[in-house]
Protein backbone atom coordinates (compact mmCIF):
# COMPACT_ATOMS: atom_id res chain seq x y z
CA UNK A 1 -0.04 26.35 20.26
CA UNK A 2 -0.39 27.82 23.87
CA UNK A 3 -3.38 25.92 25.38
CA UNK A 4 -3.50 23.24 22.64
CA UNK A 5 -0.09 21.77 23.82
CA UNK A 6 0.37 20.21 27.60
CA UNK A 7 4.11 20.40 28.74
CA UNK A 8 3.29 20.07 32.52
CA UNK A 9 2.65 18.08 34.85
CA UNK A 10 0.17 20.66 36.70
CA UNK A 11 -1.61 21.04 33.23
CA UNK A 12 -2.26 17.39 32.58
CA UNK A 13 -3.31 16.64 36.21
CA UNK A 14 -6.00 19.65 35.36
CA UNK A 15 -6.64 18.30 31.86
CA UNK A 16 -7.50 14.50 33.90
CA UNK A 17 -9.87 16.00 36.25
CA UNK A 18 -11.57 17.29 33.45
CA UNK A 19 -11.44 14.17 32.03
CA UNK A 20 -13.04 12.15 34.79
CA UNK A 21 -15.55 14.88 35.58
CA UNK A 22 -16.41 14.62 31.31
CA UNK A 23 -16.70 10.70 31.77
CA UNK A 24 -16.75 10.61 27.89
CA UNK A 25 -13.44 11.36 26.24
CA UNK A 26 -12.42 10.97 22.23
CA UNK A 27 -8.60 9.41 22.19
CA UNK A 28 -5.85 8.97 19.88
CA UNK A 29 -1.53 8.37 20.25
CA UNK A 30 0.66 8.95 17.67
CA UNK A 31 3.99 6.70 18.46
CA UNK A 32 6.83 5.18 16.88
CA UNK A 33 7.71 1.72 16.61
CA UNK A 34 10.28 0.55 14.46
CA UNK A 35 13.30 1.43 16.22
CA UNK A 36 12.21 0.48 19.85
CA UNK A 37 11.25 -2.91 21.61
CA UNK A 38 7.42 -1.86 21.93
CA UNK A 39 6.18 1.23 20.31
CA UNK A 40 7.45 4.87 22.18
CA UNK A 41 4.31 6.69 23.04
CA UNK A 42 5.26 10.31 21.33
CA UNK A 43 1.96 12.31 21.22
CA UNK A 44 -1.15 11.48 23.51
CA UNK A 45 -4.17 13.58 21.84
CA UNK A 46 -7.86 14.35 24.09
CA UNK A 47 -10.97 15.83 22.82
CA UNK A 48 -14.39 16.66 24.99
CA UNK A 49 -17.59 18.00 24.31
CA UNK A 50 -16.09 21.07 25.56
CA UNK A 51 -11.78 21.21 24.89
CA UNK A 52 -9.35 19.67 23.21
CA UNK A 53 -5.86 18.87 23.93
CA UNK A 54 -2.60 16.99 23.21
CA UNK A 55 -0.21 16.07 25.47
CA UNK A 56 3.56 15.81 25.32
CA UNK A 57 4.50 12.70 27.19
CA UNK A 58 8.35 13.32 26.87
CA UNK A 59 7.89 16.48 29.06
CA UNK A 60 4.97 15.14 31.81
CA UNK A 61 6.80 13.03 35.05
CA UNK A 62 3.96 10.79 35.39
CA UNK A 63 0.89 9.85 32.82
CA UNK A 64 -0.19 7.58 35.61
CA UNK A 65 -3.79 9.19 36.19
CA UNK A 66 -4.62 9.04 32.80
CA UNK A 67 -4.27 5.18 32.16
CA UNK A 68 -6.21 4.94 35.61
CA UNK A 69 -9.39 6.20 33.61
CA UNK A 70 -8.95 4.69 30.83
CA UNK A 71 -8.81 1.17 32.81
CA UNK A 72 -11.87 2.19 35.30
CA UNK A 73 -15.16 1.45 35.13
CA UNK A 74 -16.60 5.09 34.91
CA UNK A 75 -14.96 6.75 31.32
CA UNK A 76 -16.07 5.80 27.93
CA UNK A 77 -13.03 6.03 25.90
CA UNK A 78 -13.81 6.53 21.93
CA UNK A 79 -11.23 5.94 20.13
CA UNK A 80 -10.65 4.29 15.82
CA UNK A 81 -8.88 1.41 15.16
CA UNK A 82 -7.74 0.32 18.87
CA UNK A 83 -5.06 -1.75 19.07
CA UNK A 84 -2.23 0.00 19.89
CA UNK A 85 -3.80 2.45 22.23
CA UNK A 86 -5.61 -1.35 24.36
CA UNK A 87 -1.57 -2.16 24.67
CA UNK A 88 -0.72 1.05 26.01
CA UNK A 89 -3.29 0.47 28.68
CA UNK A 90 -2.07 -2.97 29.16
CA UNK A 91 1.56 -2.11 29.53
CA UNK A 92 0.95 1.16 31.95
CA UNK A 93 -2.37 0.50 34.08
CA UNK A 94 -1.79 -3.57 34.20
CA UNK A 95 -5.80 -3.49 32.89
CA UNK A 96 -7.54 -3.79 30.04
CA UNK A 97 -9.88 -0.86 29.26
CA UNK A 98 -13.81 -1.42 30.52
CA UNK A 99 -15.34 0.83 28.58
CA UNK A 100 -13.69 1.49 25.31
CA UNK A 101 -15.47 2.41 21.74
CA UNK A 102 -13.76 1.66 18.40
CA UNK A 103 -15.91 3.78 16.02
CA UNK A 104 -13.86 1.97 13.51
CA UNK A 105 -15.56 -1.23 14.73
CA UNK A 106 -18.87 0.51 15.42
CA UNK A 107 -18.84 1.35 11.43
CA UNK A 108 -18.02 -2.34 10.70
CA UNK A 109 -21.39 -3.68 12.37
CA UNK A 110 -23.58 -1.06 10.31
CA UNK A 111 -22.00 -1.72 6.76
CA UNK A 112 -20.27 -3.28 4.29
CA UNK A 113 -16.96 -1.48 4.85
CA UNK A 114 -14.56 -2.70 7.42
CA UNK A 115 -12.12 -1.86 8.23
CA UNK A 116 -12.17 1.75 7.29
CA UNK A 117 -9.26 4.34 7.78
CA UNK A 118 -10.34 7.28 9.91
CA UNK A 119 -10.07 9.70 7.19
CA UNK A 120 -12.56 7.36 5.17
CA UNK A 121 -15.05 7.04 8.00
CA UNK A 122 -15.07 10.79 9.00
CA UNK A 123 -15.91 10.95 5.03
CA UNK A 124 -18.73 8.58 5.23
CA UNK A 125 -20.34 10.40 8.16
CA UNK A 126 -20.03 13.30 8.69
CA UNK A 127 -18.93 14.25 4.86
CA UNK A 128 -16.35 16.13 5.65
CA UNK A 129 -12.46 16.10 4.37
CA UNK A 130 -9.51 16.14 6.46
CA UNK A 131 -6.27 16.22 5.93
CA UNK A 132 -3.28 13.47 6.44
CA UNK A 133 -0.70 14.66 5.25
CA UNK A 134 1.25 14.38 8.32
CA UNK A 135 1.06 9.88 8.59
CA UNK A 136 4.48 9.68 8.00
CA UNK A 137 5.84 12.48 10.11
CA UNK A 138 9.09 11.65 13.04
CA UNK A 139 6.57 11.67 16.16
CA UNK A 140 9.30 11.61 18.06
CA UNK A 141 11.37 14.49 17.12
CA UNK A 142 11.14 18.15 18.84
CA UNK A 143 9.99 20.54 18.75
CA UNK A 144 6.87 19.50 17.11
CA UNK A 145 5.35 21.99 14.60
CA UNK A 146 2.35 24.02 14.72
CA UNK A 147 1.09 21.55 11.29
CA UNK A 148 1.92 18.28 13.66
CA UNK A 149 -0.59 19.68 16.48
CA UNK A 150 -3.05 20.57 13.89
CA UNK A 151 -2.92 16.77 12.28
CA UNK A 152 -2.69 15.54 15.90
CA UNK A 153 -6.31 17.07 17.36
CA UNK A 154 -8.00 16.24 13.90
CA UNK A 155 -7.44 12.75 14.94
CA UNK A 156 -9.93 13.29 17.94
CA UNK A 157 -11.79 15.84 16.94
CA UNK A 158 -14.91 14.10 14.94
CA UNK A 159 -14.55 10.89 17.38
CA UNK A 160 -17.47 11.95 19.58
CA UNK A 161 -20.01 13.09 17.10
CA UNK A 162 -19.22 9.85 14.48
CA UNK A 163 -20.48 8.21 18.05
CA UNK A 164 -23.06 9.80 18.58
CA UNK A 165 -24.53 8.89 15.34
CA UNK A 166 -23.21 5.63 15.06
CA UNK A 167 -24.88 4.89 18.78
CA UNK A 168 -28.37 6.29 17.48
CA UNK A 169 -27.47 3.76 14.19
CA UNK A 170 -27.42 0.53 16.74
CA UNK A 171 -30.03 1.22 18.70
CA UNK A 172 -32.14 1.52 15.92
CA UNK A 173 -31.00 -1.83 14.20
CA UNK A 174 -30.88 -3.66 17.49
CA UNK A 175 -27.03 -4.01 17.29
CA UNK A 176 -26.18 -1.47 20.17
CA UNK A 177 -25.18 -5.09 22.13
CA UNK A 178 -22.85 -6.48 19.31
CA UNK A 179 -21.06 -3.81 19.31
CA UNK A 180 -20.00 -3.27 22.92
CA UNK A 181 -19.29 -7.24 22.49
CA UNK A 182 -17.20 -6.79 19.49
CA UNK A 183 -15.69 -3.53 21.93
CA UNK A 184 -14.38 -6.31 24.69
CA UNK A 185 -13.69 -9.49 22.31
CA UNK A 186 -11.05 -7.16 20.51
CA UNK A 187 -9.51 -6.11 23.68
CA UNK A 188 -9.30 -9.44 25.13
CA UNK A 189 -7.56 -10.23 21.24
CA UNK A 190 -4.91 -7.79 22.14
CA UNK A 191 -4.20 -8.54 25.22
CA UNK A 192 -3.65 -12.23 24.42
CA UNK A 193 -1.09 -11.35 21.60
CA UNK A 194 1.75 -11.45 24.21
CA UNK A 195 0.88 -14.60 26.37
CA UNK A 196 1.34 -17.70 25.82
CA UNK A 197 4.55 -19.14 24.47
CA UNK A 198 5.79 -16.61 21.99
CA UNK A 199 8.63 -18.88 21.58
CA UNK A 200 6.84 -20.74 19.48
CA UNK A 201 6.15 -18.07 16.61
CA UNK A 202 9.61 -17.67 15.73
CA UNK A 203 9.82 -18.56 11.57
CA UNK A 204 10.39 -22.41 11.02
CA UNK A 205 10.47 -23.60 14.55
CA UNK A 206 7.53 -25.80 14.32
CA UNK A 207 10.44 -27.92 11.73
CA UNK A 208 12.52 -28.74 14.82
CA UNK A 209 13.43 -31.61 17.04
CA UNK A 210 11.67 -31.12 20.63
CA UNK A 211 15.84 -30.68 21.81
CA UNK A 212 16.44 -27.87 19.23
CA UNK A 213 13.02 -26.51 20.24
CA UNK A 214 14.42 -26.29 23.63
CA UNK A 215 17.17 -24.36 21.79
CA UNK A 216 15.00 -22.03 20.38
CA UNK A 217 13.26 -21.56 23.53
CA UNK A 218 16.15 -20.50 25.51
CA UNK A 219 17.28 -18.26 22.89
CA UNK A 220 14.08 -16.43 22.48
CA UNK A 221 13.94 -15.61 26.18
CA UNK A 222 17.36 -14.32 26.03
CA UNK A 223 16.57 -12.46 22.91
CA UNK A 224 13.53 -10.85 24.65
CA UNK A 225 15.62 -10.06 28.03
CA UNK A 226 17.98 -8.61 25.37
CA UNK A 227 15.48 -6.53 23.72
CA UNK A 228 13.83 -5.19 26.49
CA UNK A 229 17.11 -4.07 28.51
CA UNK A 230 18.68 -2.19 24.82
CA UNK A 231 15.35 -0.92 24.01
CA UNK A 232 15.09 -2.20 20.42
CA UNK A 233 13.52 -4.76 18.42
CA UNK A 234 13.95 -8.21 19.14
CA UNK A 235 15.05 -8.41 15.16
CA UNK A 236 17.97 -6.61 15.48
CA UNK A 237 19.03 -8.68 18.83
CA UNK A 238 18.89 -12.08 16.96
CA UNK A 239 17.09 -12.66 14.12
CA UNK A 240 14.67 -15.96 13.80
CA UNK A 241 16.74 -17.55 11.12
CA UNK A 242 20.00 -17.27 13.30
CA UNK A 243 17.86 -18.32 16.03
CA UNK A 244 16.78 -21.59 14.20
CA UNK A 245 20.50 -22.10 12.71
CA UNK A 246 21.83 -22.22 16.47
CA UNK A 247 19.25 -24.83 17.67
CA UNK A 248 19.99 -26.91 14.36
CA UNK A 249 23.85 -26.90 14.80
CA UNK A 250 23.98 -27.24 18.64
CA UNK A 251 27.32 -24.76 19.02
CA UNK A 252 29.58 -27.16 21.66
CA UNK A 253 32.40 -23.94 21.74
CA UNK A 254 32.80 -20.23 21.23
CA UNK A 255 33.97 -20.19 17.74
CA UNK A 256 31.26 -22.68 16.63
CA UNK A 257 28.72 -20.25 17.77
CA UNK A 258 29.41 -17.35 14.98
CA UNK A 259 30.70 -20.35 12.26
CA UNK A 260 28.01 -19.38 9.95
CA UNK A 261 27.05 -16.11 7.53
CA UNK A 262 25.57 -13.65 9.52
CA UNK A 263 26.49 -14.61 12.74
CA UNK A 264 30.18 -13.15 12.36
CA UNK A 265 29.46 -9.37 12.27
CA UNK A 266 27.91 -7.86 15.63
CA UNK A 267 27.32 -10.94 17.29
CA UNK A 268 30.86 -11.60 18.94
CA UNK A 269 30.24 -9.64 21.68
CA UNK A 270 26.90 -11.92 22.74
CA UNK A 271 28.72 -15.14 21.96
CA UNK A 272 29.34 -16.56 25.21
CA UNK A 273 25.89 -15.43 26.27
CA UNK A 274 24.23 -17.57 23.33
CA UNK A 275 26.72 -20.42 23.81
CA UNK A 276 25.40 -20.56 27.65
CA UNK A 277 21.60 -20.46 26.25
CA UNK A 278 22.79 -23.25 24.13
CA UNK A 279 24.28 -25.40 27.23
CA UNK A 280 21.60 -24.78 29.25
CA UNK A 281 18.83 -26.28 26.75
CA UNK A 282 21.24 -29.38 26.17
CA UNK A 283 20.85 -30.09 29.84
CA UNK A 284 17.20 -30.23 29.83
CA UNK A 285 15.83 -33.72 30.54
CA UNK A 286 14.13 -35.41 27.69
CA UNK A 287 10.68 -35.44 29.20
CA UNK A 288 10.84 -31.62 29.62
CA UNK A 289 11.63 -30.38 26.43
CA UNK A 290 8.64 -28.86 24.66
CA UNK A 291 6.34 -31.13 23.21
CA UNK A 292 5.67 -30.49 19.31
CA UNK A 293 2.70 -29.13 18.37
CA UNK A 294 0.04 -30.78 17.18
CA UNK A 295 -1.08 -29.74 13.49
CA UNK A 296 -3.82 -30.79 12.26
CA UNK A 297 -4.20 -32.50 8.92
CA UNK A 298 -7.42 -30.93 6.79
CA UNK A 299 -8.93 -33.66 5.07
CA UNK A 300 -9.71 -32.87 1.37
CA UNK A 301 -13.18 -32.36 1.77
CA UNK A 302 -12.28 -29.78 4.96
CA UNK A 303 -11.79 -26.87 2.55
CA UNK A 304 -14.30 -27.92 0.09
CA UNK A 305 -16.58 -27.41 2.82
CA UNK A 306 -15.69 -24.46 3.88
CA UNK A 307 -15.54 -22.99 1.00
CA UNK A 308 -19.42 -24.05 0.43
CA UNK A 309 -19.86 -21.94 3.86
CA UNK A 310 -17.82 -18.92 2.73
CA UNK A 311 -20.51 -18.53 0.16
CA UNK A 312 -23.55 -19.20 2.59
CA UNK A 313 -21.80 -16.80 5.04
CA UNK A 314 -20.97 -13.84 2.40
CA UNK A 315 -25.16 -14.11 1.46
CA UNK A 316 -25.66 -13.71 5.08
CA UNK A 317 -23.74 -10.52 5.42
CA UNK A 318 -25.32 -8.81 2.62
CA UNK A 319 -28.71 -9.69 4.26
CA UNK A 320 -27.82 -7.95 7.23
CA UNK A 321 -25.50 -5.28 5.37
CA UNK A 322 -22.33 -6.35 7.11
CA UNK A 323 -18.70 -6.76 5.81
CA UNK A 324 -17.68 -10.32 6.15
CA UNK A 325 -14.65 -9.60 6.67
CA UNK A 326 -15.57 -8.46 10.39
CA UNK A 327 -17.42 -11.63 10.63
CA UNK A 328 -14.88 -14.16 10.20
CA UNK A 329 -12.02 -15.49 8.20
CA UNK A 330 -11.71 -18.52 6.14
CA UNK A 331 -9.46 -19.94 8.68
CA UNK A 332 -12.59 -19.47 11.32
CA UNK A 333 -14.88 -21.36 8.60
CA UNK A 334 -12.22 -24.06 8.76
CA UNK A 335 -12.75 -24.07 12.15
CA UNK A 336 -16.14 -24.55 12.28
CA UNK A 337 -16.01 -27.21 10.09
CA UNK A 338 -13.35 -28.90 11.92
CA UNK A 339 -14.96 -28.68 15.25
CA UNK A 340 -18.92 -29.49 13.88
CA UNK A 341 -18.26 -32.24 11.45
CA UNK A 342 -14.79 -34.03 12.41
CA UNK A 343 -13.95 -33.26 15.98
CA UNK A 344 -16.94 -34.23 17.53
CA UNK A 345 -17.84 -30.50 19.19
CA UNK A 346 -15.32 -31.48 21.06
CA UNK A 347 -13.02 -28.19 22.76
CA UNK A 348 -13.92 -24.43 22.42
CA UNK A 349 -16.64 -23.44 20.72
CA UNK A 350 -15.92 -21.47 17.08
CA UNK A 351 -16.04 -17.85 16.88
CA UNK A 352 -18.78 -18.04 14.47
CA UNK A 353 -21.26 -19.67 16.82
CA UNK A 354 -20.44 -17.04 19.23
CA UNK A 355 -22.29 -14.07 20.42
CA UNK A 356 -23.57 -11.74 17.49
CA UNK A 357 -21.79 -13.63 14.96
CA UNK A 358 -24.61 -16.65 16.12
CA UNK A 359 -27.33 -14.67 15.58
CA UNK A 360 -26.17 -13.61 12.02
CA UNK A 361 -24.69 -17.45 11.27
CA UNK A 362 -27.87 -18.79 12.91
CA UNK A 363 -28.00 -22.28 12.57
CA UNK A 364 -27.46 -21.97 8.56
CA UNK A 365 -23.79 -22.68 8.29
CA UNK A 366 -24.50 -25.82 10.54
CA UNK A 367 -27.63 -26.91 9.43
CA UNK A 368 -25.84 -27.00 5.89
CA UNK A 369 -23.18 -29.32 7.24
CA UNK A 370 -25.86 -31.25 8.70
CA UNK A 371 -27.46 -31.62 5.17
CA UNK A 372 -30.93 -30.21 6.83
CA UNK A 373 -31.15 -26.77 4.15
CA UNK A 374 -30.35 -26.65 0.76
CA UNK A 375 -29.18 -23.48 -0.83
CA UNK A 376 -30.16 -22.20 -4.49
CA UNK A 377 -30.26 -19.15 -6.47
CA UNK A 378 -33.14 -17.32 -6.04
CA UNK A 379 -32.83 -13.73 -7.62
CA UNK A 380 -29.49 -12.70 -9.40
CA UNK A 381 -30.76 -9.13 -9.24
CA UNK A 382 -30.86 -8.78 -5.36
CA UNK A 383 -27.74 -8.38 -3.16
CA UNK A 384 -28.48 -11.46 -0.96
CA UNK A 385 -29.27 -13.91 -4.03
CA UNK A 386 -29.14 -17.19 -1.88
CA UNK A 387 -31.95 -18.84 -0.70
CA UNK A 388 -31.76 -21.65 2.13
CA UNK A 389 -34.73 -24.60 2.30
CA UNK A 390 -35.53 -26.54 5.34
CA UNK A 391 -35.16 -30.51 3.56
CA UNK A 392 -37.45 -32.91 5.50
């Protein structure tokens, strides 16, 4: 493994100027999540048009110059299926990446199959077979093995080329644009997953009184502090259910606060510390406790209607050789409906009238709400069958 493996700190400040000077760099992480309270980075794996490289975080002091260029303006980062390695950036450069690929994306917006695992997409091509017979391997544990450095680089090691060829696809089709769109919408996805009031997603809170939600709300933020400080998942701090069964029975003294199954056993020692979130909400004023949400009520003909769009929308995509599944969700055609036809356009405007997505939507989906095309059956023997009329 000598030259393959970085255990330095000299080695990966030489590997980053390389880097930089590249300005185009394939990028992978292998990590482990279940047992921590955001995923441990365990493997951090480079490839160039002219090296490649992994990198042992749990042996380098600081990793700080890499997230730098992956946040700056100058590096194209390609990397397949994103999400993870966006939060990384997030969490250690404060930034969102400028300039990151997701072939995996990039594949989506030239086919019908999204999304596709890497080992699928490095089959469709390139045509080649590789080997994954390391996905379930302890990332964490050292020392890694000659087979785990092997899997590791294969992970980068067709990213640039699938690129290259997928670039040369878009231009040609015009969709070079969507996808670098599609690039920073996902990104800015991501990075929203942790703001707002995450309170609010814990199982069955939406059932409570606005004083139990202020329950819930102080216990959550406990259980995150909680998490955070131990270094494992907010689960195993306080689990939603017990969270929910605290703000329902409103503990007034210690023993009240493990009185129920599954509050007795590993729990005693954070009793006072939940009683005290419990106080704390029962002193709120009235006027500040959270305000329920507002949940809107489909009307019957709401999912008739988008159902009637689902089909317009899945003729669409195999016009323009898409999945729909990239595209949108029934839960964004229930959106559209919502805002076109009952809300009055009224607030954000729908994904699907967004960006690329408009230009393969067009004014179809809405023109059909608006009663101004007709669609009928035109050739059961093509992919795209549909047919939409203009109605005077």
């Amino acid at each position: 493994m000598p030259g393959r493996l970085i255990t330095t700190q000299e080695a990966f400040d030489e590997l980053c100027d390389h880097l930089a000077e590249a300005g185009l760099v394939a990028f992978d992480t292998e990590f482990v999540s279940e047992s921590y309270y955001r995923p441990r980075l365990c493997l951090l794996q480079f490839a160039t048009k002219e090296r490649q490289a992994v990198v042992d975080p749990f042996e380098i002091e600081s990793l700080q110059r890499w997230w730098e260029l992956f946040a700056d303006d100058e590096t194209t980062i390609v990397a397949h299926g994103a999400r993870e390695e966006v939060r990384f950036c997030l969490h250690f450069a404060q930034s969102p990446p400028r300039k990151l690929v997701d072939v995996q994306v990039a594949e989506g917006l030239l086919s019908r199959g999204f999304p596709l695992s890497y080992k699928a997409l490095v089959q469709r091509v390139l045509n080649e077979r590789i080997d994954s017979n390391e996905t379930r391997t302890d990332w964490a544990r050292r020392p890694l093995t000659s087979r785990q450095i092997d899997y590791a680089l294969e992970d980068v090691e067709h990213l640039l080329i699938i690129w290259d060829q997928q670039q040369e696809a878009l231009t040609k089709s015009g969709r070079l644009d969507w996808a670098w769109d599609e690039f920073e919408r996902r990104s800015g996805v991501y990075a929203a997953e942790d703001d707002g009031e995450r309170w609010r997603k814990v199982s069955g809170v939406h059932r409570l009184s606005r004083r139990e939600m202020a329950i819930a709300r102080e216990l959550h933020e406990w259980r995150d502090e909680q998490a955070q400080n131990r270094d494992k998942p907010a689960r195993t701090v306080l689990r939603d259910d017990l969270i929910i069964d605290l703000a329902r029975r409103k503990p007034r003294k210690l023993p009240d606060v493990t009185a129920t199954r599954g509050m007795q056993r590993g729990h005693k020692r954070d009793a006072e510390q939940l009683l005290a979130c419990v106080q704390r909400a029962m002193e709120v004023p009235d006027k500040d406790c959270p305000q329920k949400s507002k949940k809107h009520r489909a009307a019957p003909q709401e999912d008739v209607l988008a159902k009637l769009l689902g089909i317009a929308l899945a003729d669409r995509c195999a016009e323009f050789g898409l999945s729909q599944s990239i595209i949108g969700s029934m839960s964004d055609l229930q959106e559209l409906v919502r805002w076109h036809a009952f809300d009055g356009r009224q607030g954000p405007t729908p994904v699907l009238l967004q960006g690329w997505r408009a230009e393969v939507c067009g004014n179809v989906l809405t023109d059909l709400l608006d009663g101004r095309v007709s669609m009928r059956v035109v050739d059961t023997q093509q992919e795209a069958p549909l047919t939409f009329e203009r109605v005077d």
